[in-house]
C-alpha atoms as a PDB file:
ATOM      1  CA  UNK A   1     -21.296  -3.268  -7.029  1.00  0.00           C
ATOM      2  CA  UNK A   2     -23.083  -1.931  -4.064  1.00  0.00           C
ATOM      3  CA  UNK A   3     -22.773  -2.569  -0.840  1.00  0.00           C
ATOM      4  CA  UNK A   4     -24.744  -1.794   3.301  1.00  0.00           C
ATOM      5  CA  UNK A   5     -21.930  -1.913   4.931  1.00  0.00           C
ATOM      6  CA  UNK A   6     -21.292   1.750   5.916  1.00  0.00           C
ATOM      7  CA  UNK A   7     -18.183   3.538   6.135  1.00  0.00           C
ATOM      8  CA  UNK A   8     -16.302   2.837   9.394  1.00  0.00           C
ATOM      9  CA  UNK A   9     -16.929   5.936  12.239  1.00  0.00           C
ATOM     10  CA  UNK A  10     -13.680   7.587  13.366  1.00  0.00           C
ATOM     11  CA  UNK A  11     -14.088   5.793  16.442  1.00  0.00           C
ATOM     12  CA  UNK A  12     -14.294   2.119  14.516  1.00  0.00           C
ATOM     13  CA  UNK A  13     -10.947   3.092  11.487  1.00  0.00           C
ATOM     14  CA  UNK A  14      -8.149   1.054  11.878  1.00  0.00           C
ATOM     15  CA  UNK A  15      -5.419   1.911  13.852  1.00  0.00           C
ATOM     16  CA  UNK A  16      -3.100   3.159  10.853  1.00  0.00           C
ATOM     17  CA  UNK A  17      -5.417   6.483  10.972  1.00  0.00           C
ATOM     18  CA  UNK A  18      -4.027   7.492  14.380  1.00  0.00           C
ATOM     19  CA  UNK A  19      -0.017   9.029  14.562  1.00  0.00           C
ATOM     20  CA  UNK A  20       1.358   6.105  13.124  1.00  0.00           C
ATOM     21  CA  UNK A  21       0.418   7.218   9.908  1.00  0.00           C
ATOM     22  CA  UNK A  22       0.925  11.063  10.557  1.00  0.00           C
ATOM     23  CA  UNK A  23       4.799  10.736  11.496  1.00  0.00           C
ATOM     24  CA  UNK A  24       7.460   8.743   9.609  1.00  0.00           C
ATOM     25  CA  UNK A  25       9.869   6.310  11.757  1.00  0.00           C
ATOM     26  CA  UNK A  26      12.267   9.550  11.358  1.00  0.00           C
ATOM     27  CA  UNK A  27      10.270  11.789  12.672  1.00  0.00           C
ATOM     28  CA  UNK A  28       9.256  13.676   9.848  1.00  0.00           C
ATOM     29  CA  UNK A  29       5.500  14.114   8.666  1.00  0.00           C
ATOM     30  CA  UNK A  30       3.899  11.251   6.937  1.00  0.00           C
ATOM     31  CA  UNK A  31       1.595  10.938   4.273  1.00  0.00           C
ATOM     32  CA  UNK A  32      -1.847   8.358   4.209  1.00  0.00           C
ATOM     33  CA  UNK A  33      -0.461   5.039   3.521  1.00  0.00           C
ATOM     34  CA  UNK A  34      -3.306   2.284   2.527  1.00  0.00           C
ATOM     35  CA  UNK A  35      -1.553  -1.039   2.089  1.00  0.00           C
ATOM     36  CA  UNK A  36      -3.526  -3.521  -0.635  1.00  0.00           C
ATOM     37  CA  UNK A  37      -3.115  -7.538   0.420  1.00  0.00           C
ATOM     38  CA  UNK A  38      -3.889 -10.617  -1.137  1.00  0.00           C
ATOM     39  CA  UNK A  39      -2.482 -13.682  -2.374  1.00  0.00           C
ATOM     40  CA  UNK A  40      -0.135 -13.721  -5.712  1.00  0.00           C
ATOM     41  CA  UNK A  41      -2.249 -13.340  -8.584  1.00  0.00           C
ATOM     42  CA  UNK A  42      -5.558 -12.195  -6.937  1.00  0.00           C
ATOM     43  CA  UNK A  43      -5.281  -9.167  -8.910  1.00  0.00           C
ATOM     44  CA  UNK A  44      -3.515  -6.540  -6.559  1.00  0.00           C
ATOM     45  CA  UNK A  45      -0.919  -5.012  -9.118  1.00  0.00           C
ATOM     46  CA  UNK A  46      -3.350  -4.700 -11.874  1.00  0.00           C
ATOM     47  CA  UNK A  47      -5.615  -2.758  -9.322  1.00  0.00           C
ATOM     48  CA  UNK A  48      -3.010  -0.862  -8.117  1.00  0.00           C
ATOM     49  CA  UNK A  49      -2.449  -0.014 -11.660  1.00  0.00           C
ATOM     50  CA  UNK A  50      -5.560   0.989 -12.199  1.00  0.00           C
ATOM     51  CA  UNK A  51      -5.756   3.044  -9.615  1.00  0.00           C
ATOM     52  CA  UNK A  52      -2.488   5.458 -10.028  1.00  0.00           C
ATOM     53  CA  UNK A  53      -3.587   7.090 -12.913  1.00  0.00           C
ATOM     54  CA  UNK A  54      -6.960   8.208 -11.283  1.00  0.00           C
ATOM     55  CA  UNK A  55      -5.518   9.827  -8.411  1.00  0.00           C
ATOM     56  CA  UNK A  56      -2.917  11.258 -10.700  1.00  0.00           C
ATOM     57  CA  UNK A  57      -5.347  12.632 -12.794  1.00  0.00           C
ATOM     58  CA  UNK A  58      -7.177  14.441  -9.744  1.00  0.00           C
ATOM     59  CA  UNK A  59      -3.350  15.968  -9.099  1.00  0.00           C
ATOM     60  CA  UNK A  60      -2.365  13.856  -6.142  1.00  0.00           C
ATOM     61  CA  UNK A  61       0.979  12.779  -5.919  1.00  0.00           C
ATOM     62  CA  UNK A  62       1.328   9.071  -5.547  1.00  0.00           C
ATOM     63  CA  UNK A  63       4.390   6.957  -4.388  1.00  0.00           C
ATOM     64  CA  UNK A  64       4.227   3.097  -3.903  1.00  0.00           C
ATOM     65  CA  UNK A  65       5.926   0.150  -1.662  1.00  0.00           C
ATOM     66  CA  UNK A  66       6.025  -3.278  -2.610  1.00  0.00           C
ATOM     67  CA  UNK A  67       6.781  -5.910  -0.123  1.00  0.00           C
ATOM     68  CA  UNK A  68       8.734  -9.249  -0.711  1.00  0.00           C
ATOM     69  CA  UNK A  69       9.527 -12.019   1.245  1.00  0.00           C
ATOM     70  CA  UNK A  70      11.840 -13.058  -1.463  1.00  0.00           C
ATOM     71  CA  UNK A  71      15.564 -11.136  -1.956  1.00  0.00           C
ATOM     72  CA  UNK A  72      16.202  -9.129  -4.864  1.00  0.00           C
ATOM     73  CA  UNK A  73      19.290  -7.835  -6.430  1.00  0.00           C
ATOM     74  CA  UNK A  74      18.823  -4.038  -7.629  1.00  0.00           C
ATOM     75  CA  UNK A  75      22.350  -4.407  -9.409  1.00  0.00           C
ATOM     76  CA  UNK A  76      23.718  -6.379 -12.499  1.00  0.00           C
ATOM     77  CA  UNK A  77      27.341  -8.136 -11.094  1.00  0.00           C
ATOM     78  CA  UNK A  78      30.060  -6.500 -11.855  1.00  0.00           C
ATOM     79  CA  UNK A  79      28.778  -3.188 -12.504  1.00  0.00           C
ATOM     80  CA  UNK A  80      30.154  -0.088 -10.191  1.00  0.00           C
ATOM     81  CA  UNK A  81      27.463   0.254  -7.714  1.00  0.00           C
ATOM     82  CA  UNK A  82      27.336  -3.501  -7.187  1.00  0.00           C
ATOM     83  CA  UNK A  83      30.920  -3.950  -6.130  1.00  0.00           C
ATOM     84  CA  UNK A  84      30.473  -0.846  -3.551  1.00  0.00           C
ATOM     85  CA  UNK A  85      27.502  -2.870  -1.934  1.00  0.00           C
ATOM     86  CA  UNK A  86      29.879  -6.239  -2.233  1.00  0.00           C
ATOM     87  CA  UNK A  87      33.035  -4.316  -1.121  1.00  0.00           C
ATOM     88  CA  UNK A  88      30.637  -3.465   2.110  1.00  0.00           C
ATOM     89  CA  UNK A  89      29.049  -0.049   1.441  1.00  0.00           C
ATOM     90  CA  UNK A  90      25.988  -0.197   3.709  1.00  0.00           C
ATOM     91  CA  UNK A  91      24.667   1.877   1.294  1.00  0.00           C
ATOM     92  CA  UNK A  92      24.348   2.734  -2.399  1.00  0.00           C
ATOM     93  CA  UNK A  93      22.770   5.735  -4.014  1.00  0.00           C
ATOM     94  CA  UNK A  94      22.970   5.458  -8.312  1.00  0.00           C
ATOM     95  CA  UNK A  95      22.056   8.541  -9.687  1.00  0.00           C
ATOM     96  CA  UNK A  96      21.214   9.596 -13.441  1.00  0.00           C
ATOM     97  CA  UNK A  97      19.375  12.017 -15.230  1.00  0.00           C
ATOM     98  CA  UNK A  98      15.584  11.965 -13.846  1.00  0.00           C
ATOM     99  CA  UNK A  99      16.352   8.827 -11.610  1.00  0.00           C
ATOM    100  CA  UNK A 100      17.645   8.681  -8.475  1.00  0.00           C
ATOM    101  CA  UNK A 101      17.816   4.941  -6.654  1.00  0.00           C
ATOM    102  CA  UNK A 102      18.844   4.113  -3.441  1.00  0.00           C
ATOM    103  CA  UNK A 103      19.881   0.768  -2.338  1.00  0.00           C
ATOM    104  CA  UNK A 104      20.013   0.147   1.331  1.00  0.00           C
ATOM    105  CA  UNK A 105      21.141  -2.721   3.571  1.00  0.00           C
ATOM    106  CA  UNK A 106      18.903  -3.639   6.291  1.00  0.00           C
ATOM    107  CA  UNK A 107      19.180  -5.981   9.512  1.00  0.00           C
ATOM    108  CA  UNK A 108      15.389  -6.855   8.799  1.00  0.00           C
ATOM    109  CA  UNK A 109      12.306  -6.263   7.123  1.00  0.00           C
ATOM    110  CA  UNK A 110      11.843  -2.654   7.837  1.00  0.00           C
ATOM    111  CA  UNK A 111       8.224  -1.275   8.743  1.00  0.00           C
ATOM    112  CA  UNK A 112       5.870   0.707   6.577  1.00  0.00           C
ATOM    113  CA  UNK A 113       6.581   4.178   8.563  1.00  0.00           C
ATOM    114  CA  UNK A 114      10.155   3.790   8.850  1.00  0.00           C
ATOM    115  CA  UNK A 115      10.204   3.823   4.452  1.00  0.00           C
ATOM    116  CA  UNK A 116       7.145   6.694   4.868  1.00  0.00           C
ATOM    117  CA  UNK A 117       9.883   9.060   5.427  1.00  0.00           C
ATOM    118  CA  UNK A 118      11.339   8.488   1.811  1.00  0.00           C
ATOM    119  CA  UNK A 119       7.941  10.376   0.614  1.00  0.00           C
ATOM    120  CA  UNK A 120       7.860  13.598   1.869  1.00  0.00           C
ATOM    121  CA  UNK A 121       5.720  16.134   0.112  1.00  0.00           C
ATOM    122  CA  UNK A 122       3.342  13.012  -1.260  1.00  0.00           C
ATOM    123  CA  UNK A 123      -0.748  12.874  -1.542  1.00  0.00           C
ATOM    124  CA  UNK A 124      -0.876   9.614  -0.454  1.00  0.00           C
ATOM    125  CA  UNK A 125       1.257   5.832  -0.618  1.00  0.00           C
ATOM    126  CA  UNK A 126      -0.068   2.881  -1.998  1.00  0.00           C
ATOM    127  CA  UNK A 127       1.735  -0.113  -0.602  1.00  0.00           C
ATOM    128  CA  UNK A 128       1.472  -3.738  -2.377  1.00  0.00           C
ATOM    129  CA  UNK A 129       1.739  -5.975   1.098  1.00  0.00           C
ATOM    130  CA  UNK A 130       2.540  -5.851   4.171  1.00  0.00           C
ATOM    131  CA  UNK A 131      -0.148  -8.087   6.287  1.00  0.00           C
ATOM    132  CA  UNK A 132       1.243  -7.442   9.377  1.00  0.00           C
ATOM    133  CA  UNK A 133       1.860  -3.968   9.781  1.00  0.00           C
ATOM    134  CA  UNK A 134      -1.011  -1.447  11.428  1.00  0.00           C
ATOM    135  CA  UNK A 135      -1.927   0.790   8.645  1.00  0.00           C
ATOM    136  CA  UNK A 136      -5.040   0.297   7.153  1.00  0.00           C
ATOM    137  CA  UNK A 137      -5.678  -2.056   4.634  1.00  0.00           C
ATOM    138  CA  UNK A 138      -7.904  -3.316   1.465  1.00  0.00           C
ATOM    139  CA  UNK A 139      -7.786  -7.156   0.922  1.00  0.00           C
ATOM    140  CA  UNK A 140      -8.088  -7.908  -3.011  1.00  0.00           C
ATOM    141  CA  UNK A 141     -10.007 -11.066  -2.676  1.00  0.00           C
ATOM    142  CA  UNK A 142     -11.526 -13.593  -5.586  1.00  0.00           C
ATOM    143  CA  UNK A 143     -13.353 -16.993  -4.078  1.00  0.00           C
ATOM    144  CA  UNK A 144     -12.237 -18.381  -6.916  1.00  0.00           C
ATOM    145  CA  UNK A 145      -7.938 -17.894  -6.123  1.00  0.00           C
ATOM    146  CA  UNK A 146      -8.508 -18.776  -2.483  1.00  0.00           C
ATOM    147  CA  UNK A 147     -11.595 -19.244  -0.081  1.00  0.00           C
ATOM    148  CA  UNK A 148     -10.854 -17.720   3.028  1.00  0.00           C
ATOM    149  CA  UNK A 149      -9.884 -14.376   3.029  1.00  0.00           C
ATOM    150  CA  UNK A 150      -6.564 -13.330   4.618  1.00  0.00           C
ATOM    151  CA  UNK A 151      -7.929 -10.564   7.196  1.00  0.00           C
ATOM    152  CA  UNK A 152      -9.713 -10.408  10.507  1.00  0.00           C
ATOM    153  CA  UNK A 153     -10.888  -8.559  12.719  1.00  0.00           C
ATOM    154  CA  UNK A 154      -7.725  -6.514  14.613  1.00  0.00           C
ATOM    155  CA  UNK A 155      -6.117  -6.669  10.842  1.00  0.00           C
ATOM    156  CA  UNK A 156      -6.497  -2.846  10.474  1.00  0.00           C
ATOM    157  CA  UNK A 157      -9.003  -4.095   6.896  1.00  0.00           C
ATOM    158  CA  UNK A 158     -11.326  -0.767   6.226  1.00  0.00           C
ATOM    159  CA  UNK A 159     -12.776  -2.627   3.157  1.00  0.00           C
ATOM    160  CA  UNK A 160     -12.682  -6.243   0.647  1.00  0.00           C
ATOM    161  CA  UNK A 161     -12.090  -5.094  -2.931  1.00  0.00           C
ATOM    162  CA  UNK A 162     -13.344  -8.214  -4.514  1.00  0.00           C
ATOM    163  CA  UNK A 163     -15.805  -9.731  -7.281  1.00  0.00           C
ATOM    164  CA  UNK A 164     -17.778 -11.865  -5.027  1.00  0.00           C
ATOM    165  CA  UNK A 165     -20.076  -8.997  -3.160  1.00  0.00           C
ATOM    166  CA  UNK A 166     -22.363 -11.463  -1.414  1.00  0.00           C
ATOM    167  CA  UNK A 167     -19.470 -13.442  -0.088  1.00  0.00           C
ATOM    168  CA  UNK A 168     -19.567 -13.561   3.745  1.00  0.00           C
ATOM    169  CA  UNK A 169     -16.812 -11.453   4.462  1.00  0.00           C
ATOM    170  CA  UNK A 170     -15.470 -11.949   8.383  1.00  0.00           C
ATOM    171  CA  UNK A 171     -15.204  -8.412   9.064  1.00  0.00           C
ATOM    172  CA  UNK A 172     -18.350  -5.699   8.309  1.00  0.00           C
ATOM    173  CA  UNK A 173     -16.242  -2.711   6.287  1.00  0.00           C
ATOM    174  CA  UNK A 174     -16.929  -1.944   3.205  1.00  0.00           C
ATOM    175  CA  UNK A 175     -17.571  -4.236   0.098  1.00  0.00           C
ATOM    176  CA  UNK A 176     -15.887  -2.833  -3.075  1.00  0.00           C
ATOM    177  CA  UNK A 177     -16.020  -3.964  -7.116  1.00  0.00           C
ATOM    178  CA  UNK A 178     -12.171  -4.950  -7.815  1.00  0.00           C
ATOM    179  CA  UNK A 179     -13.277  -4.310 -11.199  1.00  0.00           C
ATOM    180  CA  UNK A 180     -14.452  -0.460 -10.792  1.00  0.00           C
ATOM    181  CA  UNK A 181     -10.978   0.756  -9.677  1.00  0.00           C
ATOM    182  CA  UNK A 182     -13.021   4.397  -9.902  1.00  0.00           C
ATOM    183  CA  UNK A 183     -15.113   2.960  -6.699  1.00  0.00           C
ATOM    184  CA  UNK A 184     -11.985   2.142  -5.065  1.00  0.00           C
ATOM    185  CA  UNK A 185     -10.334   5.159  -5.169  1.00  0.00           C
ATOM    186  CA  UNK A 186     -13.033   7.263  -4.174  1.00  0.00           C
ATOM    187  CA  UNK A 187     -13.352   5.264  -1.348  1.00  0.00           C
ATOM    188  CA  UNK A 188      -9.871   6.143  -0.288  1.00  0.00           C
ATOM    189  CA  UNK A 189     -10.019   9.410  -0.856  1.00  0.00           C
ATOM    190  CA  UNK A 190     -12.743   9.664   1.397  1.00  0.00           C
ATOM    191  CA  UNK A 191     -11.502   7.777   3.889  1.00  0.00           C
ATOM    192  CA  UNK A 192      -8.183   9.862   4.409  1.00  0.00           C
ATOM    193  CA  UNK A 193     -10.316  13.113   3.133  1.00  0.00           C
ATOM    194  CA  UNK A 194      -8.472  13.964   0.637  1.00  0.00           C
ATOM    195  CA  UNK A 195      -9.811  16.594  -1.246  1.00  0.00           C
ATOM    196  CA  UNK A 196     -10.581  15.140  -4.644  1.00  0.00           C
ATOM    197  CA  UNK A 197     -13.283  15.279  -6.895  1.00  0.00           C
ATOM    198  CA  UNK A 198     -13.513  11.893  -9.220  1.00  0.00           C
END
């Protein structure tokens, strides 16, 4: 898929390329964070799939964040780490050989930058949500699951990874093939320069 819509200038990139994606909510230094939206089952986790490998194979290291408006329990009842978080612990860190989770009770949702500090020394995050935060973002889109897409302009979207190229997109960024996850990537990597070759 090809598209005319040129890269955006420095002066037109979404606000997530300024500070708030340079410094974590802790102060320490941040790496690029591109969060992928759509609607459930538009295709963003296989993409996301996709796309790991590639920039591991270039030697980046890559962390992820999924968002959920829906609660999750990390523990199974009854086991140790479960009755610390029930007992009260704010909390909970289970450790084991070559994993390390941490399980941590919040008074909200917590913002992209604030969890940005959990990946210190990373190449770059990936996250899986997270409309409403200002880092920039890629909007997996398919006519065919829904038929308006989800961003506008002041959405922070640098580009529509989709299958429907002559769609008329709201915004003018950057058209890519959802189904050449190689295109997508090296867009990314250009867009935070990060020195890759694909």
């Amino acid at each position: 898929m090809t598209t005319n819509r040129p890269l955006p200038s420095s002066a037109e990139r979404a606000p997530g390329r300024d500070k708030k994606n340079k410094t974590a909510g802790n102060g320490a230094r941040a790496c690029p964070a591109v969060s992928f939206i759509g609607k459930s089952n538009v295709g963003k986790t296989t993409l996301i799939e996709k796309l790991i490998p590639i920039f591991n194979s270039a030697g980046l290291k890559v962390g992820t964040i999924k968002h959920s408006f829906h609660g999750f329990e990390f523990d199974r009842e009854g086991k140790d780490s479960w009755r610390h978080r029930r007992a009260g612990a704010a909390q909970t860190v289970i450790s084991t050989p070559g994993t390390l989770a941490l399980v941590r009770s919040t008074p909200g949702d917590t913002p992209v930058e604030n969890i940005l500090g959990f990946f210190e020394g990373f190449d770059l995050v990936i996250t899986d949500g997270f409309k409403t935060d200002k880092f920039p973002k890629i909007e997996v889109f398919r006519p065919s699951h829904y038929a308006v897409p989800m961003l506008g302009e002041g959405d922070s979207i640098i580009a529509y990874a989709t299958d429907a190229p002559e769609f008329a997109f709201p915004v003018s960024v950057p058209v890519l093939d959802i189904n050449d996850p190689a295109m997508v990537a090296g867009f990314v990597a250009k867009y935070f320069k990060l020195k890759i070759d694909f």
